[in-house]
N, C-alpha and C. Protein backbone atom coordinates (compact mmCIF):
# COMPACT_ATOMS: atom_id res chain seq x y z
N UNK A 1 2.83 8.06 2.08
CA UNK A 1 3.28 7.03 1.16
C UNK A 1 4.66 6.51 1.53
N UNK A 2 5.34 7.39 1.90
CA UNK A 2 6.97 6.72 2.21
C UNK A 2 7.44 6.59 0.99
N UNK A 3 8.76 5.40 1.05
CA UNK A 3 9.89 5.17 0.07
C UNK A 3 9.06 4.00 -0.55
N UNK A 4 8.83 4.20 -1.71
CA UNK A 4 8.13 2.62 -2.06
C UNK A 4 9.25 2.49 -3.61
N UNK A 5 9.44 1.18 -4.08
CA UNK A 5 10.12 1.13 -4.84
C UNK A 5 9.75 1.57 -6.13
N UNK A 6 10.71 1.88 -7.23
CA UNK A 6 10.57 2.66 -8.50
C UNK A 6 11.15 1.78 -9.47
N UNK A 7 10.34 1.67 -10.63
CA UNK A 7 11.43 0.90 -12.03
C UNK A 7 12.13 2.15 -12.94
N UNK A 8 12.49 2.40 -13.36
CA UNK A 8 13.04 3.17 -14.32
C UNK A 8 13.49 2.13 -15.80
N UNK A 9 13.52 2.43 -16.81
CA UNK A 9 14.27 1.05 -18.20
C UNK A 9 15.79 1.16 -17.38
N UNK A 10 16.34 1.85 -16.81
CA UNK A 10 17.64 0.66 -16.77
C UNK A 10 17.78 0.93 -14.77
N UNK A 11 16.99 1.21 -13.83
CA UNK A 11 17.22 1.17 -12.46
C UNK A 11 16.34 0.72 -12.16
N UNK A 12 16.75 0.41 -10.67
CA UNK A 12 15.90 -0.19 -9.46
C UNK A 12 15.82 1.06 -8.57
N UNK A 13 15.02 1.80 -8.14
CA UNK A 13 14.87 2.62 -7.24
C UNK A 13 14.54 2.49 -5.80
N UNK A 14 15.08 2.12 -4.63
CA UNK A 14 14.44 1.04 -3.63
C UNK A 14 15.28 1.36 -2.18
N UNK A 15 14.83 0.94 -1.05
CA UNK A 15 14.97 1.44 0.39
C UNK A 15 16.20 1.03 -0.11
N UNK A 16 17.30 1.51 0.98
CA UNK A 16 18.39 0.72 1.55
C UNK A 16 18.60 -0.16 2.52
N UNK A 17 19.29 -0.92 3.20
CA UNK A 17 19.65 -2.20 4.19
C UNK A 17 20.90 -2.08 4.36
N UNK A 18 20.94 -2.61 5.71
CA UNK A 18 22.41 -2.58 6.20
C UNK A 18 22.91 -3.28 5.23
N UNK A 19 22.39 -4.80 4.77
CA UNK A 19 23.11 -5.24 3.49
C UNK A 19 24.20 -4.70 2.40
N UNK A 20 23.63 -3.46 2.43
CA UNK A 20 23.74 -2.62 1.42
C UNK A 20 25.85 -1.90 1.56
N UNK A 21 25.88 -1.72 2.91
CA UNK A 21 26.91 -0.98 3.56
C UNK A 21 28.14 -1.42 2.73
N UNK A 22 28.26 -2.49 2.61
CA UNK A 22 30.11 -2.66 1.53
C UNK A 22 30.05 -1.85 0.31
N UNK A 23 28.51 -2.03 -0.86
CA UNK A 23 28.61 -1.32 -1.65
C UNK A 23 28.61 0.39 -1.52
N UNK A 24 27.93 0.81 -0.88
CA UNK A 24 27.79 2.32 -0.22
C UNK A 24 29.49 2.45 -0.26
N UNK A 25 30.08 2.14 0.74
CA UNK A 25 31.17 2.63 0.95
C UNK A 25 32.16 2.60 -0.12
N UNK A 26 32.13 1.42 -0.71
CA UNK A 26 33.20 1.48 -1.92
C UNK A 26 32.71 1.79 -3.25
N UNK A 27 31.14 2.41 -3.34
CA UNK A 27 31.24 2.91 -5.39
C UNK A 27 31.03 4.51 -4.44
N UNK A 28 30.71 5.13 -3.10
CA UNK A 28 30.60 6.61 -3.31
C UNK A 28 31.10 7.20 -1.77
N UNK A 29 30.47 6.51 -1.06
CA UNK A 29 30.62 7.04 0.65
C UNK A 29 31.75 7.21 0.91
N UNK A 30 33.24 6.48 0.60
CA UNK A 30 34.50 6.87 0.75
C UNK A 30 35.04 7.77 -0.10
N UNK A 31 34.26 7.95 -1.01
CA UNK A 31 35.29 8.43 -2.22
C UNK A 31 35.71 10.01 -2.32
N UNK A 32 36.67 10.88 -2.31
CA UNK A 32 36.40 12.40 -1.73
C UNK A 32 36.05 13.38 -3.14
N UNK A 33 36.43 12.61 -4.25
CA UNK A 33 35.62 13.45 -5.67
C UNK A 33 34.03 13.30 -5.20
N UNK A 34 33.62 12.26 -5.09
CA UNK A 34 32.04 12.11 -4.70
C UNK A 34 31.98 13.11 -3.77
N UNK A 35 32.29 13.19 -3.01
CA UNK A 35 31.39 13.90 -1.43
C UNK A 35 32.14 15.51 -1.77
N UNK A 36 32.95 15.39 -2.72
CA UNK A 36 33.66 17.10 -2.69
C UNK A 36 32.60 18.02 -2.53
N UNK A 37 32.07 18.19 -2.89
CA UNK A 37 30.09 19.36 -3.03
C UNK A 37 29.26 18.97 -1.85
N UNK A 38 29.68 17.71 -1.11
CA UNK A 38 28.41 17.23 0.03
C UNK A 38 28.74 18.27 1.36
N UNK A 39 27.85 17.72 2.42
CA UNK A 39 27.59 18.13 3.49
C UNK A 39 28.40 17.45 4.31
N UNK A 40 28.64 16.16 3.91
CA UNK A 40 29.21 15.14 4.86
C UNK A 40 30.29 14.54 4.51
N UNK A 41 31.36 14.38 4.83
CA UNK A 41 32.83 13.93 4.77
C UNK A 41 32.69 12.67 4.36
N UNK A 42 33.75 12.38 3.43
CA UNK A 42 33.66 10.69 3.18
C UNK A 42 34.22 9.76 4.53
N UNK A 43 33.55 8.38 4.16
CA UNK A 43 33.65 7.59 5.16
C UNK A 43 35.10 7.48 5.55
N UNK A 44 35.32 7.13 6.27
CA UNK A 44 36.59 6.57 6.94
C UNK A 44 36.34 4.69 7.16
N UNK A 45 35.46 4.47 7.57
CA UNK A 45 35.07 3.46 7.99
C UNK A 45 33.91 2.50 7.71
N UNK A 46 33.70 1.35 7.19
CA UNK A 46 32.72 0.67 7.30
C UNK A 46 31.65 0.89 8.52
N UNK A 47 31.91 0.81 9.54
CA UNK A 47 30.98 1.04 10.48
C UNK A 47 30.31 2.16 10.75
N UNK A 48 30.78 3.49 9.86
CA UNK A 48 30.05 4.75 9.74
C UNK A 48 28.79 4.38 8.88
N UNK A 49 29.23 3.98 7.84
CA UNK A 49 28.06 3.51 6.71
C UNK A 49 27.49 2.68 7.61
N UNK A 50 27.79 1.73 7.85
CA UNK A 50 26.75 0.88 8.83
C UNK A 50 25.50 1.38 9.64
N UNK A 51 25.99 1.99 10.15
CA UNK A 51 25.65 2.88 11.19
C UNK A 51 24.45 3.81 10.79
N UNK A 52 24.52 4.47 9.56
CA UNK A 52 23.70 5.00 8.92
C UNK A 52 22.55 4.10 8.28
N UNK A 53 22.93 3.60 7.98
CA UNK A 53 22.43 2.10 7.37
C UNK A 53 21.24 2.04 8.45
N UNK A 54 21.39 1.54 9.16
CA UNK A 54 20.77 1.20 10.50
C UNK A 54 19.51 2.35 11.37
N UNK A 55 19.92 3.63 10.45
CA UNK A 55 19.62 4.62 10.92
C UNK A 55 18.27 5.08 9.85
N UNK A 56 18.62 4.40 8.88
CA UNK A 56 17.72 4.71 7.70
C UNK A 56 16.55 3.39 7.79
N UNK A 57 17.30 2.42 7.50
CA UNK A 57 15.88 1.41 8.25
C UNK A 57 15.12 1.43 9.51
N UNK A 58 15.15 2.55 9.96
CA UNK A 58 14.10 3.16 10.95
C UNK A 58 13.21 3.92 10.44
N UNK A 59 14.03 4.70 9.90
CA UNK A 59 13.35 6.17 8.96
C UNK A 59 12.46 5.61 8.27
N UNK A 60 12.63 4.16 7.39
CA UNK A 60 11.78 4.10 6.62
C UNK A 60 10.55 3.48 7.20
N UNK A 61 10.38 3.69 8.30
CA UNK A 61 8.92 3.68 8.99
C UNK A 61 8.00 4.72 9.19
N UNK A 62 8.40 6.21 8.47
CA UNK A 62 7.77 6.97 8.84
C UNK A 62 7.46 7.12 7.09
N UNK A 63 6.13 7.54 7.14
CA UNK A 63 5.39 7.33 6.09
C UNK A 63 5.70 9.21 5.12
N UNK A 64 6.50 10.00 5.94
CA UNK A 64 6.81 10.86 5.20
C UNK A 64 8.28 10.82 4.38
N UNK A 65 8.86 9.62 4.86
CA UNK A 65 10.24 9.28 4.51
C UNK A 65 10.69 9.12 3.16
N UNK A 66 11.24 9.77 2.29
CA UNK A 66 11.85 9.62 0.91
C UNK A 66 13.21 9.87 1.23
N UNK A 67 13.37 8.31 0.68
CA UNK A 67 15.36 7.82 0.63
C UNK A 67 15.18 6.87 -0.43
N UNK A 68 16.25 6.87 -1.59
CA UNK A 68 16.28 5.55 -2.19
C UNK A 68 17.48 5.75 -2.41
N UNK A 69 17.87 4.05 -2.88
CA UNK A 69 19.23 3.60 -3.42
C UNK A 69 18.80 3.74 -4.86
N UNK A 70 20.02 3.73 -5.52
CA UNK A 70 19.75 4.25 -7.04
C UNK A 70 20.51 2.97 -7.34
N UNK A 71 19.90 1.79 -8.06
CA UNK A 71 20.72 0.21 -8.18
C UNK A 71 20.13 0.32 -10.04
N UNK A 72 21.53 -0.56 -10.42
CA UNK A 72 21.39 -0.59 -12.15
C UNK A 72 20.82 -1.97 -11.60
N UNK A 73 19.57 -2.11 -12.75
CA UNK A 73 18.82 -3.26 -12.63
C UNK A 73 19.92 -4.60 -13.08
N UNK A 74 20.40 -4.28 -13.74
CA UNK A 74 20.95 -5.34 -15.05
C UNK A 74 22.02 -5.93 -14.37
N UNK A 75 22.75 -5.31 -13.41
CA UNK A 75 24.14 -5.64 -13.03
C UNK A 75 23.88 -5.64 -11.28
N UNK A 76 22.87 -5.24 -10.72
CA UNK A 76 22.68 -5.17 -9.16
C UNK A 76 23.66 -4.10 -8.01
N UNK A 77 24.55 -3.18 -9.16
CA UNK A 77 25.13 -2.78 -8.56
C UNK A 77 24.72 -1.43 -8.27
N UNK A 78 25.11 -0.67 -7.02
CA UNK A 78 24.60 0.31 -5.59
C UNK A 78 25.19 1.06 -6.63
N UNK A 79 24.49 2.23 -6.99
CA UNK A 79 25.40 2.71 -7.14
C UNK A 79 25.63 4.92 -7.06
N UNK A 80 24.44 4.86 -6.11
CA UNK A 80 24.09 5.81 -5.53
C UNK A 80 22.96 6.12 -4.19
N UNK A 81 22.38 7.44 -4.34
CA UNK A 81 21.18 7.64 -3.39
C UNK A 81 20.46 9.37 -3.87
N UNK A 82 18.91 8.91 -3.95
CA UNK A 82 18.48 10.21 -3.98
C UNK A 82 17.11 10.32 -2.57
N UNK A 83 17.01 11.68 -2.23
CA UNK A 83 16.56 11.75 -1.23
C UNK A 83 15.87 12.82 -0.78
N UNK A 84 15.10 13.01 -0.14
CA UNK A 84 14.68 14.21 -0.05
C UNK A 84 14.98 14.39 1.64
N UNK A 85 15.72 16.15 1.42
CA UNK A 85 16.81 15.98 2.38
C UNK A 85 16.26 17.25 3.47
N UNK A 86 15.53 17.88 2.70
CA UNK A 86 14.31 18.48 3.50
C UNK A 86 12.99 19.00 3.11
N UNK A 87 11.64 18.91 4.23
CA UNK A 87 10.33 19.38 3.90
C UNK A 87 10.00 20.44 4.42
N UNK A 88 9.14 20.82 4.01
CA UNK A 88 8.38 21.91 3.92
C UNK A 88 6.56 21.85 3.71
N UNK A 89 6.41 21.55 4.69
CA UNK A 89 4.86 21.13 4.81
C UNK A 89 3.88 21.98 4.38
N UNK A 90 3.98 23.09 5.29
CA UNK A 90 3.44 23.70 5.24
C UNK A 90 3.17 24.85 3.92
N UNK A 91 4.11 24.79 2.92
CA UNK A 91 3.62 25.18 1.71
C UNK A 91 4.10 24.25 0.32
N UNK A 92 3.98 23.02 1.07
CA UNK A 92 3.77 21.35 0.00
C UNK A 92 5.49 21.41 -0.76
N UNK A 93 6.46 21.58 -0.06
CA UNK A 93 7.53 22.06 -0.94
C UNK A 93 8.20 20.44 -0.34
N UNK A 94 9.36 20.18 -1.25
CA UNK A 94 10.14 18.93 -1.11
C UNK A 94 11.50 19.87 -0.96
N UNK A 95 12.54 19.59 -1.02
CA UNK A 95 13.97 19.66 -1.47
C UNK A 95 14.39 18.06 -1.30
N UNK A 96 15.13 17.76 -2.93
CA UNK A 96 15.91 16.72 -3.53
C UNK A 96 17.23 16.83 -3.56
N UNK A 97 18.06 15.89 -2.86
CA UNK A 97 19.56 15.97 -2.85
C UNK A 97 20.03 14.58 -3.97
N UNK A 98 20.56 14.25 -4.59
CA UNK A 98 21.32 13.22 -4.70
C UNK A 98 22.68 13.05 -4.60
N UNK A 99 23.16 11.78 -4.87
CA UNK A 99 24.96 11.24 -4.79
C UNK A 99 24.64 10.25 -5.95
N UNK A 100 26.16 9.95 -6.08
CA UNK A 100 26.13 8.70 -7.49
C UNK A 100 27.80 8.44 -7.55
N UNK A 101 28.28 7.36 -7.51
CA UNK A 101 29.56 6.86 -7.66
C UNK A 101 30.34 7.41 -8.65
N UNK A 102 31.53 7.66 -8.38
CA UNK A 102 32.68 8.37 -9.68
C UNK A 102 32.24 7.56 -10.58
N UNK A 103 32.42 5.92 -10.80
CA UNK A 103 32.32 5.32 -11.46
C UNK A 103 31.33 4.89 -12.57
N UNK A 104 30.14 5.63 -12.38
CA UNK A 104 28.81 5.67 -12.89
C UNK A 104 28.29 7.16 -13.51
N UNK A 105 29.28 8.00 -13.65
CA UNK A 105 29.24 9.86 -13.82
C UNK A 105 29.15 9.51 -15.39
N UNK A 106 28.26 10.73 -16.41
CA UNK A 106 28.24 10.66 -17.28
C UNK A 106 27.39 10.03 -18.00
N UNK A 107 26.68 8.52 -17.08
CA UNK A 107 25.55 7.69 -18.13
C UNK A 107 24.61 7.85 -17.69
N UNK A 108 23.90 9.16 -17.39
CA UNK A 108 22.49 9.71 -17.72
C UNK A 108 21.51 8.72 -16.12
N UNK A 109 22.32 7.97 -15.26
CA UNK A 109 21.52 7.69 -14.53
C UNK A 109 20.66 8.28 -13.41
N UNK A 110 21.78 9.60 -13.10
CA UNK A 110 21.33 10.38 -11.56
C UNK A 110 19.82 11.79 -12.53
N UNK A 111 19.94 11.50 -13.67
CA UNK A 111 19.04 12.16 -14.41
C UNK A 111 17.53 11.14 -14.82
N UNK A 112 17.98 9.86 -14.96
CA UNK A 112 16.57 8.68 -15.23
C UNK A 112 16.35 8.89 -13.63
N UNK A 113 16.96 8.65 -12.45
CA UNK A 113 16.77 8.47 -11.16
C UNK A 113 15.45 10.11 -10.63
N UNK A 114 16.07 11.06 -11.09
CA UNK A 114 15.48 11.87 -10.69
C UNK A 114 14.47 12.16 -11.49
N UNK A 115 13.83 12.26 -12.33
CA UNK A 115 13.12 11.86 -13.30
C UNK A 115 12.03 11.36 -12.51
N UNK A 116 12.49 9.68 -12.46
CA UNK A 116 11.71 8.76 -11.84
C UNK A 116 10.99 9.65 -10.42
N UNK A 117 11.81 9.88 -9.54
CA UNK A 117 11.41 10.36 -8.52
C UNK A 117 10.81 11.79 -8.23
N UNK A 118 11.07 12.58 -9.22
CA UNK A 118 10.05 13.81 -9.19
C UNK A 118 8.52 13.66 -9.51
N UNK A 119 8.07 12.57 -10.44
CA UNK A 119 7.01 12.03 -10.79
C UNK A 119 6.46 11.42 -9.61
N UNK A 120 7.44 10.44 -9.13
CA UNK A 120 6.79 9.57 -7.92
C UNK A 120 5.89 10.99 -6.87
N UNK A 121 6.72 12.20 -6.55
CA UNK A 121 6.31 13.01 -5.78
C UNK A 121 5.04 14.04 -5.78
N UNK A 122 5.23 13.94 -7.33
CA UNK A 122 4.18 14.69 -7.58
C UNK A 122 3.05 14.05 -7.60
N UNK A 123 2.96 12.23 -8.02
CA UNK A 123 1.75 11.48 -7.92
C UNK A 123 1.34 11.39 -7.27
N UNK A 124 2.05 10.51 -6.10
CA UNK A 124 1.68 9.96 -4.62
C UNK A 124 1.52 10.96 -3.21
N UNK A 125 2.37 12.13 -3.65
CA UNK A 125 2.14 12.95 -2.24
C UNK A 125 0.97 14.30 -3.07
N UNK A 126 0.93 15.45 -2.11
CA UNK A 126 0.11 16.68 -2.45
C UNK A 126 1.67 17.61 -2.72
N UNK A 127 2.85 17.44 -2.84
CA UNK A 127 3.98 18.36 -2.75
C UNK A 127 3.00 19.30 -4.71
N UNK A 128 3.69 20.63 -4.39
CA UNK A 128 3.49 21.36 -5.66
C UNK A 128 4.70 21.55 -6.16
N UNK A 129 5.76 21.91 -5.07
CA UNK A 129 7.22 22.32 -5.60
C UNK A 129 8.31 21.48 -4.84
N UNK A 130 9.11 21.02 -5.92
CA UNK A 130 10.62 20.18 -5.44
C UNK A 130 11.68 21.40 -5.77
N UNK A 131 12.58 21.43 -4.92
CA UNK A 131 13.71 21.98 -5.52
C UNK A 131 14.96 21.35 -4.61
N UNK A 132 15.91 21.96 -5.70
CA UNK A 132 17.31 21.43 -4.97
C UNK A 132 18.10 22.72 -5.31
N UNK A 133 19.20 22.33 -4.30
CA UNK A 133 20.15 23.27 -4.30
C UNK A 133 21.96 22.64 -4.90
N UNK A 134 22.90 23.11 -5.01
CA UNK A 134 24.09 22.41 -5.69
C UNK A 134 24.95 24.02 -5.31
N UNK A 135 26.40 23.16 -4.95
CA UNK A 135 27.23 24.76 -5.12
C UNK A 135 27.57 24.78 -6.80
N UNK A 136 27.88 26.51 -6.82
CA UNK A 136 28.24 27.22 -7.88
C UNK A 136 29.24 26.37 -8.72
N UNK A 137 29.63 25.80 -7.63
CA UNK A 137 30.43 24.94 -8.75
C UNK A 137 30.95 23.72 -9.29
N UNK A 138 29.52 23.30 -8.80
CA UNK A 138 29.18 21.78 -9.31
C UNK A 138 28.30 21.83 -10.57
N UNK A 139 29.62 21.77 -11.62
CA UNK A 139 28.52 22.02 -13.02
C UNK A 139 27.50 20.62 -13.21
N UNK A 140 28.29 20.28 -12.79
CA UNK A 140 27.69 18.40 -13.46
C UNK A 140 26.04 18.58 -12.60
N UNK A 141 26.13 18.85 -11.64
CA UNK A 141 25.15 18.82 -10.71
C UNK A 141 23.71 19.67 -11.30
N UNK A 142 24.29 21.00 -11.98
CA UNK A 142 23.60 22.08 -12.87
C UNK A 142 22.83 21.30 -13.86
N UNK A 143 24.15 20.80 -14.55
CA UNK A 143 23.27 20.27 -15.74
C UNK A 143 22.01 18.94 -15.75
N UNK A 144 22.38 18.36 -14.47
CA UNK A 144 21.50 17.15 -14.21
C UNK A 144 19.92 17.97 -14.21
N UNK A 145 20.10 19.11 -13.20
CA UNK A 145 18.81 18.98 -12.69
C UNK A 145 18.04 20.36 -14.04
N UNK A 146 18.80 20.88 -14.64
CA UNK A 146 18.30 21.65 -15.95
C UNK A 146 17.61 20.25 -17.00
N UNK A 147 18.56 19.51 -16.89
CA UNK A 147 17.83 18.16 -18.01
C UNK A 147 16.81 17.93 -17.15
N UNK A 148 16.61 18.00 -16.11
CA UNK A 148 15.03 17.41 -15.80
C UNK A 148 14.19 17.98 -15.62
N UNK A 149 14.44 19.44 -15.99
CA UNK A 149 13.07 20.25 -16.23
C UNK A 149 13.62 21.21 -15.36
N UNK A 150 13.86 21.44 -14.24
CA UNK A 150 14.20 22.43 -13.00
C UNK A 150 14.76 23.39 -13.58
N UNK A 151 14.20 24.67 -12.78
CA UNK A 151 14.41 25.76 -13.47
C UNK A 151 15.07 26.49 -12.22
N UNK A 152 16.55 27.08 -13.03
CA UNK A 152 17.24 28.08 -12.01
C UNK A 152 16.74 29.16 -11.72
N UNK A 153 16.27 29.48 -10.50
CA UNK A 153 15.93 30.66 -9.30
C UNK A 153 16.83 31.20 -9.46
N UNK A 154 18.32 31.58 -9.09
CA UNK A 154 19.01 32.45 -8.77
C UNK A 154 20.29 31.99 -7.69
N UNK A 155 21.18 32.28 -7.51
CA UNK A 155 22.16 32.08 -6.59
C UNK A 155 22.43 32.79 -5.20
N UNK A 156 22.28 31.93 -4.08
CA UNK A 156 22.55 32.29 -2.20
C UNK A 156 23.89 32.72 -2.49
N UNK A 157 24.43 33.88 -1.86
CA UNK A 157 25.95 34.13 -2.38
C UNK A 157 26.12 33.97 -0.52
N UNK A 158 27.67 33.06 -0.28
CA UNK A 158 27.75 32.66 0.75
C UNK A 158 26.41 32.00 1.83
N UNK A 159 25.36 31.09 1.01
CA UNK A 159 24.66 30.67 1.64
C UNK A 159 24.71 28.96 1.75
N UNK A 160 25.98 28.50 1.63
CA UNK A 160 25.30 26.93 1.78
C UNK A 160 27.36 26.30 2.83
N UNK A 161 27.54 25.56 3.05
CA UNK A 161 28.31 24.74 3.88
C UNK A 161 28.76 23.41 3.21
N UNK A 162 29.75 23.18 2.62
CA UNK A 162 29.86 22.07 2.29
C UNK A 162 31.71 21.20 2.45
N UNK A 163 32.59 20.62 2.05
CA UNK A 163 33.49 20.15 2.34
C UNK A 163 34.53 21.13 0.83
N UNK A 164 34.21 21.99 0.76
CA UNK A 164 35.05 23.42 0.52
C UNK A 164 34.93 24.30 1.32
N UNK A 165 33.66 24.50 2.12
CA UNK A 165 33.51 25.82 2.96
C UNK A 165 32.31 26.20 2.56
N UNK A 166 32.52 27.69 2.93
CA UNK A 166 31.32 28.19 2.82
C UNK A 166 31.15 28.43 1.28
N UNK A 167 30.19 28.33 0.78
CA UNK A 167 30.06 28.43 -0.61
C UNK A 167 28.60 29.31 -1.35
N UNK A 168 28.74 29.36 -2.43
CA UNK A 168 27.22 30.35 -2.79
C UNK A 168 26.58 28.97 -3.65
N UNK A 169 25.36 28.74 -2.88
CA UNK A 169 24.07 28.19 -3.31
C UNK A 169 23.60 28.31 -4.88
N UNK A 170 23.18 27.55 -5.54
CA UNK A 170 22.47 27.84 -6.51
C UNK A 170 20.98 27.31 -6.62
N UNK A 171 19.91 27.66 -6.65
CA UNK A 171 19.01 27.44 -6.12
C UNK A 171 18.03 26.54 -7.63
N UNK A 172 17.02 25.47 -7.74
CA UNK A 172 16.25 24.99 -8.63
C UNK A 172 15.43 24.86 -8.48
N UNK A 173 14.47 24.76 -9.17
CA UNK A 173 12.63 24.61 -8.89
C UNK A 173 12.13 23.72 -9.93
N UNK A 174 10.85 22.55 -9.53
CA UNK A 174 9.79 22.38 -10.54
C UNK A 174 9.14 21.96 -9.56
N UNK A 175 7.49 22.60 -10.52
CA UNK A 175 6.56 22.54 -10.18
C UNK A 175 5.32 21.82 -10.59
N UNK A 176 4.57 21.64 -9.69
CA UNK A 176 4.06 20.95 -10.76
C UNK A 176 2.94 20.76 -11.91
């Protein structure tokens, strides 16, 4: 099935485009509160986002590909990404990462977004189990994915890498 687009009552759920690269960089990709918990350093540069950009409208030719931009319908503005950041085929498993702009924290969107997209996964593909992971101490991150049903497994102690270091994992599940 790939990335096909999603409505949510107040998002657009939908590929990205290089188009896309000014907003990326200035509501989350630069920002270092955003990326504090990520894998990947904030931008430095427009042409990093670009670059990625460019890298993802390839991806979305492969029909196992889940990436979306997380856009408020009402206002058109970027103002995240959820994704599935790795598979697991062979026993139907997903893992879900998301991001979402400082500026957008708090109004229940990276929770309608995921929502939206755990459904999409469970309809359109054969996956049984999504999970995500978040460090110990990304509460905000906790509470998103507890509101959407995901149920805490247990904590990787020194198992995950992120722009603190090495950090302990907290692990989520739903099934379906």
């Amino acid at each position: 099935m790939g990335t096909k687009e999603i409505l949510t009552t107040r998002l657009l759920l939908r590929k990205l485009t290089v188009q896309d690269s000014e907003q990326m960089f200035h509501h989350w990709a630069a920002n270092e509160n955003v990326t504090k918990y990520l894998r990947w350093h904030p931008h430095r540069q427009l042409d990093t986002v670009i670059a990625s950009l460019q890298k993802r409208e390839t991806l979305y030719q492969k029909a196992d590909y889940y990436d979306w931009s997380i856009e408020i319908q009402a206002t058109k503005e970027l103002i995240g990404t959820i994704t599935v950041v790795n598979t697991f085929p062979e026993i139907k498993t997903l893992e879900i990462g998301y991001v979402i702009g400082e500026n957008w924290w708090g109004n229940g969107y990276t929770l309608e977004a995921l929502q939206a997209v755990s459904n999409y996964l469970f309809t359109a593909t054969d996956t049984i189990r999504l999970e995500a992971t978040c460090d110990d101490n990304n509460l905000q991150s906790k509470k998103v994915l507890v509101k959407a049903g995901f149920l805490y497994e247990g904590t990787l102690k020194q198992r995950g890498l992120n722009n603190q270091g090495i950090v302990d994992l907290c692990m989520y599940d739903l099934l379906r």
